[in-house]
C-alpha atoms as a PDB file:
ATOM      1  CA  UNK A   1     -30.759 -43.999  -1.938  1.00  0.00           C
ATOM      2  CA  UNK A   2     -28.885 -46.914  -3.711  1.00  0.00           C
ATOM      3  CA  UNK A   3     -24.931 -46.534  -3.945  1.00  0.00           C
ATOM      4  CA  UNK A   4     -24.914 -46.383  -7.850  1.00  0.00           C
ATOM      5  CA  UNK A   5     -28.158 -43.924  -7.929  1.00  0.00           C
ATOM      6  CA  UNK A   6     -25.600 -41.638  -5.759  1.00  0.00           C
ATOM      7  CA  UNK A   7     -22.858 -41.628  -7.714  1.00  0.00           C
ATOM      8  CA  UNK A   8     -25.395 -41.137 -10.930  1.00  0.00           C
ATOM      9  CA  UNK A   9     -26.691 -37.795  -9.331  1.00  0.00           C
ATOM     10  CA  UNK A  10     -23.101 -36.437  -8.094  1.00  0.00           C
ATOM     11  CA  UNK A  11     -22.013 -36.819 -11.684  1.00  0.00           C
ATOM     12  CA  UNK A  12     -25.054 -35.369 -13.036  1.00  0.00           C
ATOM     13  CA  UNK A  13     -24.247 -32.622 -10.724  1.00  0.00           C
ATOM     14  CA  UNK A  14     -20.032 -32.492 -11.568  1.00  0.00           C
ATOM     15  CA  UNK A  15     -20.768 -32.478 -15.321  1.00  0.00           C
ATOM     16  CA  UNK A  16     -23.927 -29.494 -14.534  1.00  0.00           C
ATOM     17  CA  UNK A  17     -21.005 -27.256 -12.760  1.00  0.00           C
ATOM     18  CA  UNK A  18     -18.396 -27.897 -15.539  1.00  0.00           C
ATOM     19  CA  UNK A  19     -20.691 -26.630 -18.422  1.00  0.00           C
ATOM     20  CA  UNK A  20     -22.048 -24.048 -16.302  1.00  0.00           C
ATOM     21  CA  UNK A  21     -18.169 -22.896 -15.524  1.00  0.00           C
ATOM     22  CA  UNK A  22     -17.692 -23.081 -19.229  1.00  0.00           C
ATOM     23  CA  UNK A  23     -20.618 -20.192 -20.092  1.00  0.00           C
ATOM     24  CA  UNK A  24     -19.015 -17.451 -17.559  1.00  0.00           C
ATOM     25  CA  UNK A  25     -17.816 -14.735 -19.310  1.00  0.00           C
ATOM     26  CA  UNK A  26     -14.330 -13.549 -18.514  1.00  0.00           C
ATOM     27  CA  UNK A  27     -12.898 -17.028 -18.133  1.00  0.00           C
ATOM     28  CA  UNK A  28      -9.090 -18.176 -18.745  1.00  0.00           C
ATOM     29  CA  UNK A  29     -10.368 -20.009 -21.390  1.00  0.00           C
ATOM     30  CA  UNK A  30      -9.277 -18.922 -24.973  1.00  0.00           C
ATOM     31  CA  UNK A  31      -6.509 -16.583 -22.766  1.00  0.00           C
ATOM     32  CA  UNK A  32      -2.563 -16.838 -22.765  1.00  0.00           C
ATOM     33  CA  UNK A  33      -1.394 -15.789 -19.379  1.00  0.00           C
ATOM     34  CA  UNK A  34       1.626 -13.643 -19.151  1.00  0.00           C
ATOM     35  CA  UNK A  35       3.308 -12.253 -16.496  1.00  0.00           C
ATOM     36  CA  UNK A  36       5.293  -8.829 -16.085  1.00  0.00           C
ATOM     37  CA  UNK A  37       7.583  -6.422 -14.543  1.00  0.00           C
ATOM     38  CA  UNK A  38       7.908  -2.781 -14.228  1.00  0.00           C
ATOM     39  CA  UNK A  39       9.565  -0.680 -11.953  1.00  0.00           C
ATOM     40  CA  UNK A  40      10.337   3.828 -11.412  1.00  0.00           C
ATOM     41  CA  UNK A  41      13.086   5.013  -9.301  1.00  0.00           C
ATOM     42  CA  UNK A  42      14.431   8.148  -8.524  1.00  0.00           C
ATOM     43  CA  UNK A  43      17.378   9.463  -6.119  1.00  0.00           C
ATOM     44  CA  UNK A  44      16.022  11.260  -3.037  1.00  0.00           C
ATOM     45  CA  UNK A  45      17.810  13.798  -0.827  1.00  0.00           C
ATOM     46  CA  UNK A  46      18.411  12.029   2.546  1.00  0.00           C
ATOM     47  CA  UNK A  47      16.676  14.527   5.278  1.00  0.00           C
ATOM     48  CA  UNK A  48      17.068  13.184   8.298  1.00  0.00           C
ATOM     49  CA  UNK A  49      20.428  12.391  10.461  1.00  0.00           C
ATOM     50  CA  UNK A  50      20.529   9.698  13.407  1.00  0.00           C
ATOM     51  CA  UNK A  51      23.575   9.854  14.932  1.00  0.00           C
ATOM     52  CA  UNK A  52      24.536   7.589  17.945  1.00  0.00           C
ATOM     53  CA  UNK A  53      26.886   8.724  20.858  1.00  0.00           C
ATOM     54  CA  UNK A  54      28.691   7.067  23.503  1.00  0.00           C
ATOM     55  CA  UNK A  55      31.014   6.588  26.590  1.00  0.00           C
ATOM     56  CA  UNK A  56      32.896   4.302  27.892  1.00  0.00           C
ATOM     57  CA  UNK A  57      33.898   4.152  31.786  1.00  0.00           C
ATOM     58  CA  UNK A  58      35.990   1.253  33.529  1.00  0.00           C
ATOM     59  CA  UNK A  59      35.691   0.948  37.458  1.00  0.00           C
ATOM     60  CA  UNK A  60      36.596  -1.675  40.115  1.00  0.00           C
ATOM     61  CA  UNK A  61      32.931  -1.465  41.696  1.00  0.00           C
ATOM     62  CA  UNK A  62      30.068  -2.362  38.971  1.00  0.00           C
ATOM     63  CA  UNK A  63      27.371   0.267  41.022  1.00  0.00           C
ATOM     64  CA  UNK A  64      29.962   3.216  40.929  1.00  0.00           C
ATOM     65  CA  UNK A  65      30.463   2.242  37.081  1.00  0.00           C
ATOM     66  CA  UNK A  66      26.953   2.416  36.751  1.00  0.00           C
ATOM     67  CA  UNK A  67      26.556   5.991  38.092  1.00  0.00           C
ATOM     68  CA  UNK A  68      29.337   7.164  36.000  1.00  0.00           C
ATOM     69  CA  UNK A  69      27.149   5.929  32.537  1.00  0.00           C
ATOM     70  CA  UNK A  70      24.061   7.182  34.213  1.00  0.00           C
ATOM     71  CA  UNK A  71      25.486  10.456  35.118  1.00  0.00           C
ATOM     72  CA  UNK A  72      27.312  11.065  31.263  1.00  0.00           C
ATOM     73  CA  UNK A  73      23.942   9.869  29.658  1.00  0.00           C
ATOM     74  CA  UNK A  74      22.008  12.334  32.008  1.00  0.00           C
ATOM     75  CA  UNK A  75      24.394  15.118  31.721  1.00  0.00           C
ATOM     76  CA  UNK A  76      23.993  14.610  27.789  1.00  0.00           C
ATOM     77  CA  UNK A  77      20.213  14.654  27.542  1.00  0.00           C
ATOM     78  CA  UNK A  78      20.038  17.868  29.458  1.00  0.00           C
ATOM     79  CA  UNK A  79      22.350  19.466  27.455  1.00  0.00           C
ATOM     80  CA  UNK A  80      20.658  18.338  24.324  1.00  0.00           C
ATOM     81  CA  UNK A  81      17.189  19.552  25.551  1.00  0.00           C
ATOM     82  CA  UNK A  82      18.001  22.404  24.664  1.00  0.00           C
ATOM     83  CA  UNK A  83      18.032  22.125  21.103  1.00  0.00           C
ATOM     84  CA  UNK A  84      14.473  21.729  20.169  1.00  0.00           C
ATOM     85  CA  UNK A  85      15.310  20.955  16.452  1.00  0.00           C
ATOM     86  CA  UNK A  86      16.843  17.442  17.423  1.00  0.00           C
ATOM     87  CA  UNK A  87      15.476  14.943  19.271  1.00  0.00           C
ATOM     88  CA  UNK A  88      17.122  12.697  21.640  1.00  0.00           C
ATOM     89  CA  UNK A  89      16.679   9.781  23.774  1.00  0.00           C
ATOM     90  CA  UNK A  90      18.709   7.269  25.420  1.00  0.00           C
ATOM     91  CA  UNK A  91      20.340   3.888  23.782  1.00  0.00           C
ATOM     92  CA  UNK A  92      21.347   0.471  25.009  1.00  0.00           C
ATOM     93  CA  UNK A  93      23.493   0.450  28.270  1.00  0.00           C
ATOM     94  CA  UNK A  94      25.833  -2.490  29.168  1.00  0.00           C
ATOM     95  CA  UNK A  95      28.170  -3.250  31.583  1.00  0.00           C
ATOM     96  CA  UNK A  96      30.141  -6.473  31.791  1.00  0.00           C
ATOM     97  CA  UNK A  97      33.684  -7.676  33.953  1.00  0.00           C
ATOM     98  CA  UNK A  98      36.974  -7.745  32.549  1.00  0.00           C
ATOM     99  CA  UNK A  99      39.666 -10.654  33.652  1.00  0.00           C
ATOM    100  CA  UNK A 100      43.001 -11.167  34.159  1.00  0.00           C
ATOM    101  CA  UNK A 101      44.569 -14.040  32.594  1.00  0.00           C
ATOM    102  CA  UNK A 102      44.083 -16.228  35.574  1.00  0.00           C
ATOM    103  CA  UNK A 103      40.717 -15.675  35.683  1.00  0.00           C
ATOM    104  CA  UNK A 104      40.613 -13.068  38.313  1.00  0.00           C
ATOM    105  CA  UNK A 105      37.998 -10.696  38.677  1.00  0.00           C
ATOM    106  CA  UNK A 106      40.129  -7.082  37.842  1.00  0.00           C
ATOM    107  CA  UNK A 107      37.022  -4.559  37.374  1.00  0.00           C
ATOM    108  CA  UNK A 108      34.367  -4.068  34.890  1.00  0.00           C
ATOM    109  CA  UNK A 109      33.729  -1.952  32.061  1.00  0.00           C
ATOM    110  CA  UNK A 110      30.377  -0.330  30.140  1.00  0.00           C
ATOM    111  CA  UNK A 111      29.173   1.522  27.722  1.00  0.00           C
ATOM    112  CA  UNK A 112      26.098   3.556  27.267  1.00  0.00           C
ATOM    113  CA  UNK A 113      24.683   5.251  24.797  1.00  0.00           C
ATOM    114  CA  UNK A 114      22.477   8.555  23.397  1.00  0.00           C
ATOM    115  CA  UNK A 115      20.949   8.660  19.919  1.00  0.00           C
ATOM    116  CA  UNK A 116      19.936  11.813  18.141  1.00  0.00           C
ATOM    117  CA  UNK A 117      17.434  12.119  14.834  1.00  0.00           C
ATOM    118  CA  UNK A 118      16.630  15.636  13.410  1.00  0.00           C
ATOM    119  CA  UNK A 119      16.221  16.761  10.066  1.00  0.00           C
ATOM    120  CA  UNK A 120      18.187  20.153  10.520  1.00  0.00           C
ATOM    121  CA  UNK A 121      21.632  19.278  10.195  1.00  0.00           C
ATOM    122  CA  UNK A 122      23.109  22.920  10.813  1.00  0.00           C
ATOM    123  CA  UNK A 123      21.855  22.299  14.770  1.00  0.00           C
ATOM    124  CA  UNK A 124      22.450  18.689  14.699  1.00  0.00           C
ATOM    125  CA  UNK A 125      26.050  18.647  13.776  1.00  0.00           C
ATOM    126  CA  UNK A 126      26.161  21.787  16.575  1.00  0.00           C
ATOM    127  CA  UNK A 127      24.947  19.677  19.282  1.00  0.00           C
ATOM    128  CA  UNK A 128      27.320  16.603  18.203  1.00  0.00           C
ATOM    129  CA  UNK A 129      30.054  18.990  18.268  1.00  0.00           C
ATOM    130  CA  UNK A 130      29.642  20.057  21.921  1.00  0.00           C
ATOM    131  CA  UNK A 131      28.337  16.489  23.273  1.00  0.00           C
ATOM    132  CA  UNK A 132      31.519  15.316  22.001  1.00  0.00           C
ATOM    133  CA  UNK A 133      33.405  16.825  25.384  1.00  0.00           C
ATOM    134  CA  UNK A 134      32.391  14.257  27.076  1.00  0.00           C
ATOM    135  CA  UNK A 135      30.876  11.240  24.738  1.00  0.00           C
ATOM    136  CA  UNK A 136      32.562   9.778  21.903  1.00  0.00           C
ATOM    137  CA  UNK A 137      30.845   9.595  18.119  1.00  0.00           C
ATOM    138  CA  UNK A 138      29.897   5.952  17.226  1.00  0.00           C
ATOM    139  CA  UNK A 139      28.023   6.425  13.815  1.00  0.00           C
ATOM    140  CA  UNK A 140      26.298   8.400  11.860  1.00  0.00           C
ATOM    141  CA  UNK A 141      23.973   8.005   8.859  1.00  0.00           C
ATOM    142  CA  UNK A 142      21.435   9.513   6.774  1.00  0.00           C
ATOM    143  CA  UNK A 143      18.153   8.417   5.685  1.00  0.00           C
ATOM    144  CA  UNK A 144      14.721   9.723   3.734  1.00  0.00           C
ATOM    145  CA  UNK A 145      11.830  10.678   6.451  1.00  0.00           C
ATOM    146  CA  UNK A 146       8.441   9.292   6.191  1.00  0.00           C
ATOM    147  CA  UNK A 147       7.279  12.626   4.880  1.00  0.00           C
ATOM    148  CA  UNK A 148       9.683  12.395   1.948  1.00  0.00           C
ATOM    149  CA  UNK A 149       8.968   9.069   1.102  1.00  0.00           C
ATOM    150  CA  UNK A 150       5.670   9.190   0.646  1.00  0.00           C
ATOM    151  CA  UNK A 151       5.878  12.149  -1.643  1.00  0.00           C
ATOM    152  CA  UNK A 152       8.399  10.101  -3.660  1.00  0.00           C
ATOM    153  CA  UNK A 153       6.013   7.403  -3.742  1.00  0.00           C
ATOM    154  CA  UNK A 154       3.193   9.460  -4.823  1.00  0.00           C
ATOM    155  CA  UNK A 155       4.955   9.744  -8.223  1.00  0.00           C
ATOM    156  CA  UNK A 156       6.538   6.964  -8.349  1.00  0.00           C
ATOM    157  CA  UNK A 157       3.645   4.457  -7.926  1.00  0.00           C
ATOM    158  CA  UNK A 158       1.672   6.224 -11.166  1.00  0.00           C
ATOM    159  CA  UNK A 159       4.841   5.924 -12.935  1.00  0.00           C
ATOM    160  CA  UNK A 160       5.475   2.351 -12.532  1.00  0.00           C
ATOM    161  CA  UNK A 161       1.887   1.514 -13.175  1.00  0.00           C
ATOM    162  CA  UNK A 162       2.146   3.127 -16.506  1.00  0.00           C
ATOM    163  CA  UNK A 163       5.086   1.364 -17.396  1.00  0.00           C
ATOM    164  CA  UNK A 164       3.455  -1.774 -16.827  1.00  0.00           C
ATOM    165  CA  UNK A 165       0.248  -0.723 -18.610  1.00  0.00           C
ATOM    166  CA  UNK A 166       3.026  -0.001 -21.505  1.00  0.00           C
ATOM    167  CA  UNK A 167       4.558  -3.048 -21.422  1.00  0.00           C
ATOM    168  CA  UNK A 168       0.946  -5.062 -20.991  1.00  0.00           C
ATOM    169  CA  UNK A 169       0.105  -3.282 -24.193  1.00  0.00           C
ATOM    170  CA  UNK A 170       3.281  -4.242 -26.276  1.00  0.00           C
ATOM    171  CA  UNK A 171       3.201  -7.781 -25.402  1.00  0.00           C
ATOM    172  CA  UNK A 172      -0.462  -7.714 -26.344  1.00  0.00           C
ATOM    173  CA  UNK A 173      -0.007  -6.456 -29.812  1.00  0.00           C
ATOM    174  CA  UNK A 174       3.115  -8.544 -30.088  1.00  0.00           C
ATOM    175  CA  UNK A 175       1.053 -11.747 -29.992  1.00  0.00           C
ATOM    176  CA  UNK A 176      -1.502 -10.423 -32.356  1.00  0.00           C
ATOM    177  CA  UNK A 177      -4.252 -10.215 -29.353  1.00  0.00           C
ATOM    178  CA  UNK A 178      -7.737  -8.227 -29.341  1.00  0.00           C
ATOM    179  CA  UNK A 179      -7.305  -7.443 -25.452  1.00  0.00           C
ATOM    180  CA  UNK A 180      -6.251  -8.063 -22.237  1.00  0.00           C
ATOM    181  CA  UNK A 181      -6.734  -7.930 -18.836  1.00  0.00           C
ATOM    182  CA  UNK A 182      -5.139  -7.587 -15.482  1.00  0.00           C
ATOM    183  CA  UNK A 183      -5.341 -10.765 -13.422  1.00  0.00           C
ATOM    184  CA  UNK A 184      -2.972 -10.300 -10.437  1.00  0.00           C
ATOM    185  CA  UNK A 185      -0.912  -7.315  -8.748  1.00  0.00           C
ATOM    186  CA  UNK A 186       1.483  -6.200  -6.312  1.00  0.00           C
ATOM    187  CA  UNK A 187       3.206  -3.041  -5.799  1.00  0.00           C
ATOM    188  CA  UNK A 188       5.848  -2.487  -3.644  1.00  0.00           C
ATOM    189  CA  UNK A 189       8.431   0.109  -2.738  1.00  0.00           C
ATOM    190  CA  UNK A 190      12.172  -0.301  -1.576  1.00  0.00           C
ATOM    191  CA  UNK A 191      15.045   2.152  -0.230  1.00  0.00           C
ATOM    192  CA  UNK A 192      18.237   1.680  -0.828  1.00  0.00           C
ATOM    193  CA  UNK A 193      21.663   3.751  -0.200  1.00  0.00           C
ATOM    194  CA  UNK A 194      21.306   5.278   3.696  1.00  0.00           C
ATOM    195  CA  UNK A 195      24.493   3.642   4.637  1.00  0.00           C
ATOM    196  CA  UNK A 196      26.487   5.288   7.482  1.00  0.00           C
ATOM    197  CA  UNK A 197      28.888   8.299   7.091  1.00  0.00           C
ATOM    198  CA  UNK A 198      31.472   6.849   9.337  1.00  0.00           C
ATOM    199  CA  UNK A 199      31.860   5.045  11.727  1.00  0.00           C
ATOM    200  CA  UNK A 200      34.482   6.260  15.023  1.00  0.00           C
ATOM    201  CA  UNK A 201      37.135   4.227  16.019  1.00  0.00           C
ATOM    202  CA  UNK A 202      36.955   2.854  19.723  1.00  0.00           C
ATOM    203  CA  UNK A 203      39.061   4.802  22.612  1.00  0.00           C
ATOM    204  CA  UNK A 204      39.965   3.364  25.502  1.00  0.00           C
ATOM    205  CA  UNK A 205      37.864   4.389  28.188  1.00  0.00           C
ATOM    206  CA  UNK A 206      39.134   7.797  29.870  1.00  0.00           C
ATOM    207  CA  UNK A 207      41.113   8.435  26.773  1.00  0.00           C
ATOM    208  CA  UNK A 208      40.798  12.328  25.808  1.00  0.00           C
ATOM    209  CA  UNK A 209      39.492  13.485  22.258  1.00  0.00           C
ATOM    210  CA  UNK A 210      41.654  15.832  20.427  1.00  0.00           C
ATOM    211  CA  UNK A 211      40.854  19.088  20.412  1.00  0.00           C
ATOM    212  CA  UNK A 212      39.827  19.416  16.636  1.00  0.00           C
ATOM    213  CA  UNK A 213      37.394  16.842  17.448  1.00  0.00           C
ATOM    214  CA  UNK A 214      35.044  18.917  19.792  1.00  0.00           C
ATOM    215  CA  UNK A 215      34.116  21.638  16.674  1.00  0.00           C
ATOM    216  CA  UNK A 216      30.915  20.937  14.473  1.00  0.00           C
ATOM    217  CA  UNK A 217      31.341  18.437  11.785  1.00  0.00           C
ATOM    218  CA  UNK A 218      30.737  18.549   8.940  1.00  0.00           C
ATOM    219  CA  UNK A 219      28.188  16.220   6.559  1.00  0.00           C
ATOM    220  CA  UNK A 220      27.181  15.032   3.356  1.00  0.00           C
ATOM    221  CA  UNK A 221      23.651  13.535   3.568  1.00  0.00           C
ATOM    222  CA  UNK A 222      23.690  12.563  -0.232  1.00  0.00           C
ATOM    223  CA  UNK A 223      20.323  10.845  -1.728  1.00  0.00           C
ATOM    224  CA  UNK A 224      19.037   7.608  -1.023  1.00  0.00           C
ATOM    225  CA  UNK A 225      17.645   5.068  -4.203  1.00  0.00           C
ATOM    226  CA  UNK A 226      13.696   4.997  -4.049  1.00  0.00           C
ATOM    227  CA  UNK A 227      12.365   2.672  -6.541  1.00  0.00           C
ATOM    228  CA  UNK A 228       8.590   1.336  -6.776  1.00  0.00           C
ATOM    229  CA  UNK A 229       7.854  -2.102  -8.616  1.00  0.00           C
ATOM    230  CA  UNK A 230       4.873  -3.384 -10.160  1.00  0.00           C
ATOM    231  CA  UNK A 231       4.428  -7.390 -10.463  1.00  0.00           C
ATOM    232  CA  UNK A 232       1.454  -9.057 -12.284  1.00  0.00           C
ATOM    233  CA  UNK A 233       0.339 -11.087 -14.590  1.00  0.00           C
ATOM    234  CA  UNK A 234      -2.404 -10.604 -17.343  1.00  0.00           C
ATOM    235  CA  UNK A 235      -4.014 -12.873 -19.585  1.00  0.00           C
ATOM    236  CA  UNK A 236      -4.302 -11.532 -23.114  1.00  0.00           C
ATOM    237  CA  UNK A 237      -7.130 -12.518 -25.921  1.00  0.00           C
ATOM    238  CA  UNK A 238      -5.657 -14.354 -29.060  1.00  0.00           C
END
């Protein structure tokens, strides 16, 4: 086929799509586009604790140092297997040398870890209290459990939505429209507010814990900031 009897049937073709784009119903055309912005939040009790133990050992001879964490971790776990209402595993472990100012190898130090998560605080804060005999408290926090947050979300998500069906319908009627419609959505869901209790202080290692410090504490799990937002954007009807 000649060149020019080519570009005669592509824009035969072109100009065929464009008026047959222009008789679909539900079009952008004759629409204003607008997009909005809702959000529901709530505060939720925080029900679950992680708490994160530790020692700290110094030796001249990096394998005997090593025992020494293994053996405090160990002795730890077993002690907290006991308390079925917490669970516990082991955290990082690191060792690493410590110089003189010359440069000269002196020993080496480490540090190794247990972490605890339960959502029954009474036994948790038990257990802390008698780990701490032999491990040292390194934070503690408090956060909202999978369980909880999806029941918060449950009523949050209809609650946003509504608010943006609300606001979809002011901003309608504000611009003097017939209708609209809902072009584009996202809804998404953010946590805010589990920040630690405390933080402990670092002791040398060896140093011994006051005797005060070996009872059960005591905590405040407070609530944690659940909020849901709705993005999207409609196009409304003049």
């Amino acid at each position: 086929m000649p060149y020019l009897a080519r570009m005669a049937c592509l824009a035969a073709l072109l100009t065929g799509l464009a008026y047959a784009d222009a008789d679909l119903p539900n079009t952008t055309a004759g629409y204003n586009r607008i997009q909005l912005a809702a959000e529901a939040r709530r505060d939720v009790p925080n029900d679950t604790l992680n708490a994160t133990l530790f020692t700290e050992e110094a030796h001249a001879d990096p394998a005997r140092l090593a025992r020494q964490l293994n053996d405090k971790v160990a002795a730890a776990l077993r002690l907290a297997a006991g308390v079925s209402q917490v669970k516990t595993s082991s955290g990082t472990l690191s060792t690493w040398p410590v110089y003189e100012a010359n440069n000269r190898l002196t020993g080496w130090r480490g540090r190794a870890e247990v972490r605890l998560e339960s959502r029954d605080f009474e036994k948790a804060a038990q257990l802390i209290g008698r780990l701490q005999s032999g491990m040292q408290v390194g934070q503690v926090s408090f956060s909202v459990s999978p369980a909880a947050r999806k029941a918060a979300e449950a009523v949050l998500i209809p609650e946003a939505m509504q608010v943006f069906r609300d606001k979809a319908l002011l901003v309608t009627q504000t611009l003097g429209a017939k209708d609209y419609r809902l072009v584009t959505a996202t809804v998404d869901s953010q946590q805010s507010g589990a920040a630690p209790l405390f933080r402990a202080p670092r002791m040398a290692a060896g140093q011994a814990l006051a005797v005060e410090s070996l009872s059960a504490p005591s905590f405040a799990p407070g609530e944690s900031d659940m909020t849901v937002r709705m993005n999207g954007t409609i196009e409304a009807r003049p």
